[in-house]
Protein backbone atom coordinates (compact mmCIF):
# COMPACT_ATOMS: atom_id res chain seq x y z
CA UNK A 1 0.00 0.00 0.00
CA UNK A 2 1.20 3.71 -1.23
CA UNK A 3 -1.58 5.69 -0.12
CA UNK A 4 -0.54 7.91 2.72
CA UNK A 5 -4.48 8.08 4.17
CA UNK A 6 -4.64 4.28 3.76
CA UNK A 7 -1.05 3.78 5.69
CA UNK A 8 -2.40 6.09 8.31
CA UNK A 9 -5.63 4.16 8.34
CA UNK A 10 -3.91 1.16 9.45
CA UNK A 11 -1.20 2.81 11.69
CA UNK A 12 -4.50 4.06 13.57
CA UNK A 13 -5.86 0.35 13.86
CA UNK A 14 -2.18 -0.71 14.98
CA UNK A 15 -2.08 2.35 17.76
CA UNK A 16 -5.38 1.18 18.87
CA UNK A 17 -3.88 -1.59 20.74
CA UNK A 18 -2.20 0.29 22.82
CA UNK A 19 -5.30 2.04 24.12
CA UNK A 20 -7.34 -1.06 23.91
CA UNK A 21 -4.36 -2.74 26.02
CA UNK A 22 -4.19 0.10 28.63
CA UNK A 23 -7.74 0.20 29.09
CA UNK A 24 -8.29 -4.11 29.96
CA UNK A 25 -7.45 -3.60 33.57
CA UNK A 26 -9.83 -0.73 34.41
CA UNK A 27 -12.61 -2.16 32.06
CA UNK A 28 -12.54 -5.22 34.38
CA UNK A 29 -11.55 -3.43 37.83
CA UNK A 30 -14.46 -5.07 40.23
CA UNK A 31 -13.81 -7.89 38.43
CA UNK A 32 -10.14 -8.17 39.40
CA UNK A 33 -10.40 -6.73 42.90
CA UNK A 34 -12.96 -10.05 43.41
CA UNK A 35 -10.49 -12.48 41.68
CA UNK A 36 -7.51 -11.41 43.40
CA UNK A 37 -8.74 -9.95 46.61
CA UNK A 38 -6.80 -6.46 45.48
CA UNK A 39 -7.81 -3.07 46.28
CA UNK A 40 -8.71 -0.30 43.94
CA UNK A 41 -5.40 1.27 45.38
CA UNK A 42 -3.57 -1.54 44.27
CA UNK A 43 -5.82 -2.01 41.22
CA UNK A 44 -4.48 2.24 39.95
CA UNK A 45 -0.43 0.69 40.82
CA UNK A 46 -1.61 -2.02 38.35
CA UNK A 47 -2.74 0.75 35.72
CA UNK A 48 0.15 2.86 36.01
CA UNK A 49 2.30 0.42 35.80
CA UNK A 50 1.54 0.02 31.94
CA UNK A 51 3.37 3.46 31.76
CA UNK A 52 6.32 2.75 33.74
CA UNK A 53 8.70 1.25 30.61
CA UNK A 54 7.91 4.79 28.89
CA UNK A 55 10.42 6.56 31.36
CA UNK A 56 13.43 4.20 30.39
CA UNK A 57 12.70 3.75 26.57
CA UNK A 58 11.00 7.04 25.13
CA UNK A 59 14.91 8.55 24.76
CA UNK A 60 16.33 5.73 23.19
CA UNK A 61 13.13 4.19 21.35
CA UNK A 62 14.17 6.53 18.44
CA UNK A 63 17.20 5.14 18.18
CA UNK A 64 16.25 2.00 18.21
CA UNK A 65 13.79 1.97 15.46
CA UNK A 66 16.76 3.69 13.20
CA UNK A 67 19.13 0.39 14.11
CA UNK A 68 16.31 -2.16 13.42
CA UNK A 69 14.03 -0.35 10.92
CA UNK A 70 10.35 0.56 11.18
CA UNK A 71 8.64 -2.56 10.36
CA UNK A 72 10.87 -4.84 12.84
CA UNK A 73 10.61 -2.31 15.35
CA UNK A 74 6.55 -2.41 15.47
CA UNK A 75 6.52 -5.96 15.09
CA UNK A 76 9.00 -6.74 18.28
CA UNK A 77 6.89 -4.35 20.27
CA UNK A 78 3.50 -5.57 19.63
CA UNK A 79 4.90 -9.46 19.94
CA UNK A 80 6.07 -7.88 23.50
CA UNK A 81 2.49 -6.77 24.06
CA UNK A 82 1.28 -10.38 23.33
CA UNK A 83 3.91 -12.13 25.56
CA UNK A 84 1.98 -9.45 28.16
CA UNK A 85 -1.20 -10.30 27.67
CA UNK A 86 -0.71 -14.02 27.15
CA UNK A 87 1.25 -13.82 30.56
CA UNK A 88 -1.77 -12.25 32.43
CA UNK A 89 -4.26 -14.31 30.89
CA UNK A 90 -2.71 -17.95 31.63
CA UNK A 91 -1.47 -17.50 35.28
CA UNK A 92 -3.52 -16.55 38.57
CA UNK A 93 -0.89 -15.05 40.61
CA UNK A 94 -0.86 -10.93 40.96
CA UNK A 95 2.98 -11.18 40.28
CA UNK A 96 2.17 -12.43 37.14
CA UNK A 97 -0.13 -10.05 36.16
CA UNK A 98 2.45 -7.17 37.01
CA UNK A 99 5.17 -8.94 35.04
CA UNK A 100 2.67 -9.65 32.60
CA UNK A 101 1.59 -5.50 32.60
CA UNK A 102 4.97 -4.13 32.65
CA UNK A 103 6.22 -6.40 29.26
CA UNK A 104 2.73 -5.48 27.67
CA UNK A 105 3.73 -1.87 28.68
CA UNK A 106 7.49 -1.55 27.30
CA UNK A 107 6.09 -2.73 24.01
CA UNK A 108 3.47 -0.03 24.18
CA UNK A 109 6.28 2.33 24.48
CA UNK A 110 8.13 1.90 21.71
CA UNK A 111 5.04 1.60 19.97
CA UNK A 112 3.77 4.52 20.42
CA UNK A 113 7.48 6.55 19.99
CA UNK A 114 7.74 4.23 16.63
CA UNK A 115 4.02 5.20 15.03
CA UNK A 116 4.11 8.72 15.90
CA UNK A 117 7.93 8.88 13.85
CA UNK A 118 5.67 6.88 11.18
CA UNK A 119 3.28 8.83 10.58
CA UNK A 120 5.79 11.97 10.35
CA UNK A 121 7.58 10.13 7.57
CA UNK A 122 4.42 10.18 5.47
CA UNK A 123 2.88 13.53 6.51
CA UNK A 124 5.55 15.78 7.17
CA UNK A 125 4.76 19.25 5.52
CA UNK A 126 1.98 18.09 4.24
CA UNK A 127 -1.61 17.79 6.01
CA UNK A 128 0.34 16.67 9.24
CA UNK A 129 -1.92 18.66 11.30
CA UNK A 130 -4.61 16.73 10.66
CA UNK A 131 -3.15 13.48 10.07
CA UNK A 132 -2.01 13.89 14.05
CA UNK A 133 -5.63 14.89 14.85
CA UNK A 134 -7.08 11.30 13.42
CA UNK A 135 -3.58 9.28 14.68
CA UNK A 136 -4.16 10.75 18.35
CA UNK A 137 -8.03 10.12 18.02
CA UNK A 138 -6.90 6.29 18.06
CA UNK A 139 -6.45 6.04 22.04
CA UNK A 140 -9.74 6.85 22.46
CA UNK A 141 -11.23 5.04 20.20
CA UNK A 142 -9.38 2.07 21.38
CA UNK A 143 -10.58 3.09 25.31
CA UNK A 144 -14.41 3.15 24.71
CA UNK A 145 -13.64 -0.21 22.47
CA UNK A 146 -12.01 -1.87 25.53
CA UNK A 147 -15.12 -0.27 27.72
CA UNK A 148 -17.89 -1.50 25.33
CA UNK A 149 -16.20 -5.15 24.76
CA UNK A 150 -14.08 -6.18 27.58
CA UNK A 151 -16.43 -6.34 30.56
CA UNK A 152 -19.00 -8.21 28.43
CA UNK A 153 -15.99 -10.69 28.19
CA UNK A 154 -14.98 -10.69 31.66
CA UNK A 155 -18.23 -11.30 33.07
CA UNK A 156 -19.12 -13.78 31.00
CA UNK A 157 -16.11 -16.30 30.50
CA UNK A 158 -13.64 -14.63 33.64
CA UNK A 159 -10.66 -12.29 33.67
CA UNK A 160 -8.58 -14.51 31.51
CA UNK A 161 -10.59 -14.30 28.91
CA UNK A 162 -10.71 -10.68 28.96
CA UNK A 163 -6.61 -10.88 28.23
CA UNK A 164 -7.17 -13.33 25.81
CA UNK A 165 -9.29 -10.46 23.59
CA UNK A 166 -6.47 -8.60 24.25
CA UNK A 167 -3.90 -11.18 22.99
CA UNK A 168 -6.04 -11.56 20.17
CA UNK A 169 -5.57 -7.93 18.69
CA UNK A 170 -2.59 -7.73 19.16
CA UNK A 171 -2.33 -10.72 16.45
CA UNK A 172 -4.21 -8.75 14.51
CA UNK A 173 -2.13 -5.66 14.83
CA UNK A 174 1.07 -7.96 13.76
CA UNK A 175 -0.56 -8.97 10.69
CA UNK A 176 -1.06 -5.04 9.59
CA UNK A 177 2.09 -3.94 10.49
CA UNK A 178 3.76 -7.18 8.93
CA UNK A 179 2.94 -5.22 5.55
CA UNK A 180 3.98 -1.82 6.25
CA UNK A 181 6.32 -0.30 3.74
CA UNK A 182 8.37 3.04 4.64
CA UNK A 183 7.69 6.05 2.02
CA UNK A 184 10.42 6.84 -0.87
CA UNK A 185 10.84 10.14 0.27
CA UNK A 186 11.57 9.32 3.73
CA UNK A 187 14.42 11.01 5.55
CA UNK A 188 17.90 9.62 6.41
CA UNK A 189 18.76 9.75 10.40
CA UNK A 190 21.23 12.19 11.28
CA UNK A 191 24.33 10.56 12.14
CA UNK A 192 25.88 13.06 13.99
CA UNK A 193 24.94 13.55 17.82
CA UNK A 194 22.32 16.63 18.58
CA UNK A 195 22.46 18.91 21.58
CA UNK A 196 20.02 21.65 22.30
CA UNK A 197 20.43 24.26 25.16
CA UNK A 198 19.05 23.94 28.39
CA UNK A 199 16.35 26.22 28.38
CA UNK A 200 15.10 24.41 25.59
CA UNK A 201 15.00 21.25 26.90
CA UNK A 202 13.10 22.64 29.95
CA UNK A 203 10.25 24.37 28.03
CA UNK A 204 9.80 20.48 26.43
CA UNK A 205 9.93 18.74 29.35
CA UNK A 206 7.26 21.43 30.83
CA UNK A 207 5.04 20.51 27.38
CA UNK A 208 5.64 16.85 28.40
CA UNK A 209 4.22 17.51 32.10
CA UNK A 210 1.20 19.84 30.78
CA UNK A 211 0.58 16.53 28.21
CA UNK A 212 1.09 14.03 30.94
CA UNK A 213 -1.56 15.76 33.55
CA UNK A 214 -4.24 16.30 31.28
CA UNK A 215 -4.22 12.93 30.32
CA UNK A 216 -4.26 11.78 33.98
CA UNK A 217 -7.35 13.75 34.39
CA UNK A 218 -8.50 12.16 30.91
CA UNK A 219 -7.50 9.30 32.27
CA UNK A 220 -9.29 9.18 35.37
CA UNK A 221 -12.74 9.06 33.60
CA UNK A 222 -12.54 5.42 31.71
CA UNK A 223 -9.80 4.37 34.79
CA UNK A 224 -12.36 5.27 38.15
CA UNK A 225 -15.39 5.90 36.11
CA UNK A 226 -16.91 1.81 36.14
CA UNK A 227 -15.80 1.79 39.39
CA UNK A 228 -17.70 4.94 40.67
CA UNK A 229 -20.51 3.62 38.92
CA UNK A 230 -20.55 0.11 40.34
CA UNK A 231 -20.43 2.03 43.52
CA UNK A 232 -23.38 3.44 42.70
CA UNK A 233 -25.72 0.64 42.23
CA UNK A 234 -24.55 0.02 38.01
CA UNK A 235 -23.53 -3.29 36.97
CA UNK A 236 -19.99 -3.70 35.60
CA UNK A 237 -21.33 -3.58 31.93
CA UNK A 238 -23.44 -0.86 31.76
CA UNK A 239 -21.51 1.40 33.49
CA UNK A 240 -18.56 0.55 31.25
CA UNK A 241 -21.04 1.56 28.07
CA UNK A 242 -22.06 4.59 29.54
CA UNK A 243 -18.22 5.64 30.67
CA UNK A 244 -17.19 5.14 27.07
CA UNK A 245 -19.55 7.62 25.56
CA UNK A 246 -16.82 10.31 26.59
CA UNK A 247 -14.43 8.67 24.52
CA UNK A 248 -16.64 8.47 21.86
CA UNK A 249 -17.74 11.97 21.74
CA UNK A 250 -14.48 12.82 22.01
CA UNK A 251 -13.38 11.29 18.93
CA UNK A 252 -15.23 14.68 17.46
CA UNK A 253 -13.59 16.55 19.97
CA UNK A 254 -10.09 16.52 19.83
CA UNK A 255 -10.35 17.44 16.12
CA UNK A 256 -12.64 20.24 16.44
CA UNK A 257 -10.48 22.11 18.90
CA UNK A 258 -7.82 21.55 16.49
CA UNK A 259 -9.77 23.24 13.77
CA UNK A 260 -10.99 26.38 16.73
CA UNK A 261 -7.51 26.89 17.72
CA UNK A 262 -6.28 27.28 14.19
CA UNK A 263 -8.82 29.40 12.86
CA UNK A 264 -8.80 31.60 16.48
CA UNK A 265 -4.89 31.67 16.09
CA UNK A 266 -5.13 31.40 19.94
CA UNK A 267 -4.60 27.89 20.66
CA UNK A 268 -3.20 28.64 24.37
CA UNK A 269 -6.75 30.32 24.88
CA UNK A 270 -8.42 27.32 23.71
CA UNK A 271 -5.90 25.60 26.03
CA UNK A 272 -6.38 27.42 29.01
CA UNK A 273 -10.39 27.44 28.85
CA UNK A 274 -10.76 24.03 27.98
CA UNK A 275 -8.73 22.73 30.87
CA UNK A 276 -10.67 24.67 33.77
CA UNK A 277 -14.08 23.79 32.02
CA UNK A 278 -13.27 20.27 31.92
CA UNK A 279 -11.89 20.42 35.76
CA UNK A 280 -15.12 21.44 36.56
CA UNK A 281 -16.85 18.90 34.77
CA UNK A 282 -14.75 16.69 36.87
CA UNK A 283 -16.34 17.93 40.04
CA UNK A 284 -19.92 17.72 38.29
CA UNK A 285 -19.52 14.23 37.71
CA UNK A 286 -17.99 12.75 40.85
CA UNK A 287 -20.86 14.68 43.20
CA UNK A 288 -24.17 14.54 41.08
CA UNK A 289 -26.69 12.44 40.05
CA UNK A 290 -26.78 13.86 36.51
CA UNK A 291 -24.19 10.76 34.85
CA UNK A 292 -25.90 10.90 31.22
CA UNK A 293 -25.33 14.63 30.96
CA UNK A 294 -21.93 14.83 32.37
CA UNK A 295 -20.15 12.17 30.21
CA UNK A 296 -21.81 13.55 27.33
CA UNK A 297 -20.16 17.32 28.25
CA UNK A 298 -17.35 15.86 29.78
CA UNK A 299 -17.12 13.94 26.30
CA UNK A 300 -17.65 17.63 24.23
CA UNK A 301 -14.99 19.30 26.10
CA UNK A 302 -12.28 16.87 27.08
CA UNK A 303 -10.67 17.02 23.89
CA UNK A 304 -10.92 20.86 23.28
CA UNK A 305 -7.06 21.14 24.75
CA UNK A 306 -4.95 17.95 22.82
CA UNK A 307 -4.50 19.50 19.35
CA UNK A 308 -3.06 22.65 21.15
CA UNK A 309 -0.75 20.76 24.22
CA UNK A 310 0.66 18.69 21.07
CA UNK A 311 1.62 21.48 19.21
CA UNK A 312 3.51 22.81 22.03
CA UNK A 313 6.81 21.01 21.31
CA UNK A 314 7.14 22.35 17.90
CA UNK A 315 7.05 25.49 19.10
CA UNK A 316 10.88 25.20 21.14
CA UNK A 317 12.19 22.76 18.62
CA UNK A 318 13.75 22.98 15.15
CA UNK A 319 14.33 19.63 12.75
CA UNK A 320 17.73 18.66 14.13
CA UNK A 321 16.64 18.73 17.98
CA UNK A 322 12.94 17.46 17.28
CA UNK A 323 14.02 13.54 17.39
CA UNK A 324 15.66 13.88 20.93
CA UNK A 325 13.23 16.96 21.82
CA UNK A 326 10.23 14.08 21.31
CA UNK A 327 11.81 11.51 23.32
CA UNK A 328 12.43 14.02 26.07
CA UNK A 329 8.88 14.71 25.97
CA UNK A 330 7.41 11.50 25.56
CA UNK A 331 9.92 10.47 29.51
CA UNK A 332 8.08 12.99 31.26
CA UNK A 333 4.72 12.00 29.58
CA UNK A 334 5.16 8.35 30.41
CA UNK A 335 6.10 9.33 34.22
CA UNK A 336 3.08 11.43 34.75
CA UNK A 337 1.28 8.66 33.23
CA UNK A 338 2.91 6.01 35.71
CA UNK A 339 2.10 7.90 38.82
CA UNK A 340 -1.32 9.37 38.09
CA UNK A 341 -3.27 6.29 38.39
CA UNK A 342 -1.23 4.92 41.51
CA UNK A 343 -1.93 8.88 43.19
CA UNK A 344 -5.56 8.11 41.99
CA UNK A 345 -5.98 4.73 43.08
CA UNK A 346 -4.46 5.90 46.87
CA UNK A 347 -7.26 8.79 46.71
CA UNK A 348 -9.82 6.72 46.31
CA UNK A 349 -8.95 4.49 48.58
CA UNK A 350 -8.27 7.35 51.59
CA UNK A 351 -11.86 8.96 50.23
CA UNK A 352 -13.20 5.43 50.61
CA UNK A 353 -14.80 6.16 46.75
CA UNK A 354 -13.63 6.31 43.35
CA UNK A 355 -15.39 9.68 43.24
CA UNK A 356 -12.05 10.75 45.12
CA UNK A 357 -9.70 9.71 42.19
CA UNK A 358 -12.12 12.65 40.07
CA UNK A 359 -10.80 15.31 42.64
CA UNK A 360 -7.84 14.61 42.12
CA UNK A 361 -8.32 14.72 38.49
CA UNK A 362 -9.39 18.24 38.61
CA UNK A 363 -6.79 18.91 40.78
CA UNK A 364 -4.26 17.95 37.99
CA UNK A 365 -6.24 19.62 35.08
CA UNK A 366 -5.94 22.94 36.64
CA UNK A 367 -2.43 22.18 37.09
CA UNK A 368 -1.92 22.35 33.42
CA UNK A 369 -2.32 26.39 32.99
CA UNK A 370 -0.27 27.03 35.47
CA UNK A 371 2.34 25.42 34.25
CA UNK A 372 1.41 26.64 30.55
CA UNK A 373 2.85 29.95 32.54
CA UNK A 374 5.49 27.97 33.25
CA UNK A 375 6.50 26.79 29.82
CA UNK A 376 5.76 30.54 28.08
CA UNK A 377 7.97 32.01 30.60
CA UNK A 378 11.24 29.27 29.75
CA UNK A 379 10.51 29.85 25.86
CA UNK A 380 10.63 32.97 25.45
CA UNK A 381 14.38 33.06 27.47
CA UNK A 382 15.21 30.59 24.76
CA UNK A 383 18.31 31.20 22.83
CA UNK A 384 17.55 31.00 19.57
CA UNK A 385 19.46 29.10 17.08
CA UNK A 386 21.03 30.76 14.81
């Protein structure tokens, strides 16, 4: 296949897993926490830990798809996701299943560092925008597909069964990528070791925190949502369904703020607003009744502030700095990512509710203007290259 929509088509499917991956412990969270007689605390460590690889490989994930290639790089990393999921599906032991979560997780890693390059190759100056838009609308698409599926799965044929889906994707995923071909036009790696100035590599490591939080507060939703629900009175699949409407509305979303912050030419304003609205949506959700009407706003305005946080990085960086600028950001992504869920999962459990883990999601998404200030403030100290 030559068609750059069609290759991002099924670099979207392949992404997918990731999400879909992430999403099979929190899908199933009552589920576990009756199996293996864990908390919800210990249930968040379980989540996070999916994220923890991303601290030790984002830098060097580049690198390592230039030594092996694209194509061998993707496959190794989703056959590393199977060898997770097939680990947590065939054993009953909790040690298992966090061996089995952080394997899963270092191939989601260089996954994700590996697509994103991908997708650059074929888009670069040319419709990228938008071709990011649809690529980051695959995690959640793959969320509300884990949310709708999975604990249908799980409460009908058990946990392992549930990993087992997962396994099977992940199959699937290694047949698409098995065909990938790199574009003609693609560029050569620079050979020749990069260094940007320290200012620089502050102001992206500030964009990787801003990223990070916001999605621990996204995260919170589809990762304590089931549970708050179940809490409620919902049964596991229902409340699953309804949870995953936000991710589905928010496929529209994250595109449409894109498209508002471009034709505004004030994407930090979109940035700024969007955050506090959806921090208060956060609130709305955890302490009223009204559960329809909340995931369906939270859903409208959750997305609002990705195009604009992703477009932060290219902001600092030129083309000879952006490969290590990106793994730089993606570390302090994947570290925000690996302790949100555990800070979550130990709020809910000192709240004695999930609607705890929501506080502290709005906690976090308000978090993320302030440190925009942050970020603006480093940048524009920047020494410019010449």
């Amino acid at each position: 296949m030559r068609n750059r929509w069609g290759i991002l088509a099924v670099l979207f499917v392949v992404r997918l897993t990731i999400a879909f991956q992430f999403q099979s412990v929190a899908a199933v969270a009552p589920l576990l926490g009756h199996d293996f007689g864990v908390t919800l605390a210990e249930i968040g460590v379980l989540i996070g830990l999916y994220f923890t690889p991303g601290v030790a490989l984002s830098l060097p994930g580049g690198a390592i798809g230039r030594r092996f290639g694209d194509r061998a790089t993707v496959l190794a990393a989703l056959a590393l996701m199977l060898a997770g999921s097939l680990a947590m599906a065939l054993t009953d032991s909790w040690n298992w299943q966090i061996t089995g979560r952080l394997v899963a997780g270092a191939g989601g890693v260089l996954l994700n560092v590996q697509l994103t390059k991908m997708v650059a190759d074929w888009f670069a100056g040319n419709e990228i925008a938008t071709a990011m838009a649809i690529f980051v609308n695959s995690w959640p698409a793959g969320v509300a597909l884990s949310l709708l599926t999975l604990p249908l799965i799980g409460t009908a044929h058990g946990v392992g069964a549930v990993h087992l889906a997962v396994a099977a994707l992940m199959a699937l995923g290694i047949v698409l990528a098995a065909g990938y071909r790199p574009p003609s036009s693609a560029a050569t790696a620079a050979t020749s070791s990069v260094r940007f100035d320290f200012h620089t590599a502050m102001a992206v490591a500030v964009a990787g925190l801003i990223w990070g939080l916001f999605n621990v507060g996204f995260a919170t939703i589809f990762s304590f949502g089931p549970a708050m629900l179940v809490e409620r009175g919902w049964s596991i699949a229902p409340a699953g369904s309804v949870i995953s409407i936000v991710l589905w509305v928010s496929l529209f979303s994250v595109p449409f703020g894109g498209f508002v912050a471009d034709r505004m030419k004030r994407p930090q304003t979109v940035l700024v607003a969007g955050c506090m609205i959806f921090a208060g949506l956060m609130l709305v959700f955890s302490h009223s009744g009204a559960v329809i009407a909340s995931v369906v706003a939270l859903g409208l305005i959750s997305g609002q502030p990705a195009g604009p946080m992703m477009s932060l990085p290219a902001g600092v960086l030129v083309p000879a700095t952006r490969a290590i600028g990106m793994g730089l950001f993606y570390t302090v992504y994947y570290a925000a990512m690996m302790l949100g869920p555990i800070v979550g999962g130990a709020c809910a459990k000192w709240g004695g509710s999930a609607a705890a883990a929501f506080d502290f999601g709005a906690v976090v998404l308000v978090a993320c203007p302030l440190s925009l200030w942050v970020f603006n403030r480093i940048a524009s100290s920047r020494v410019l290259p010449a």
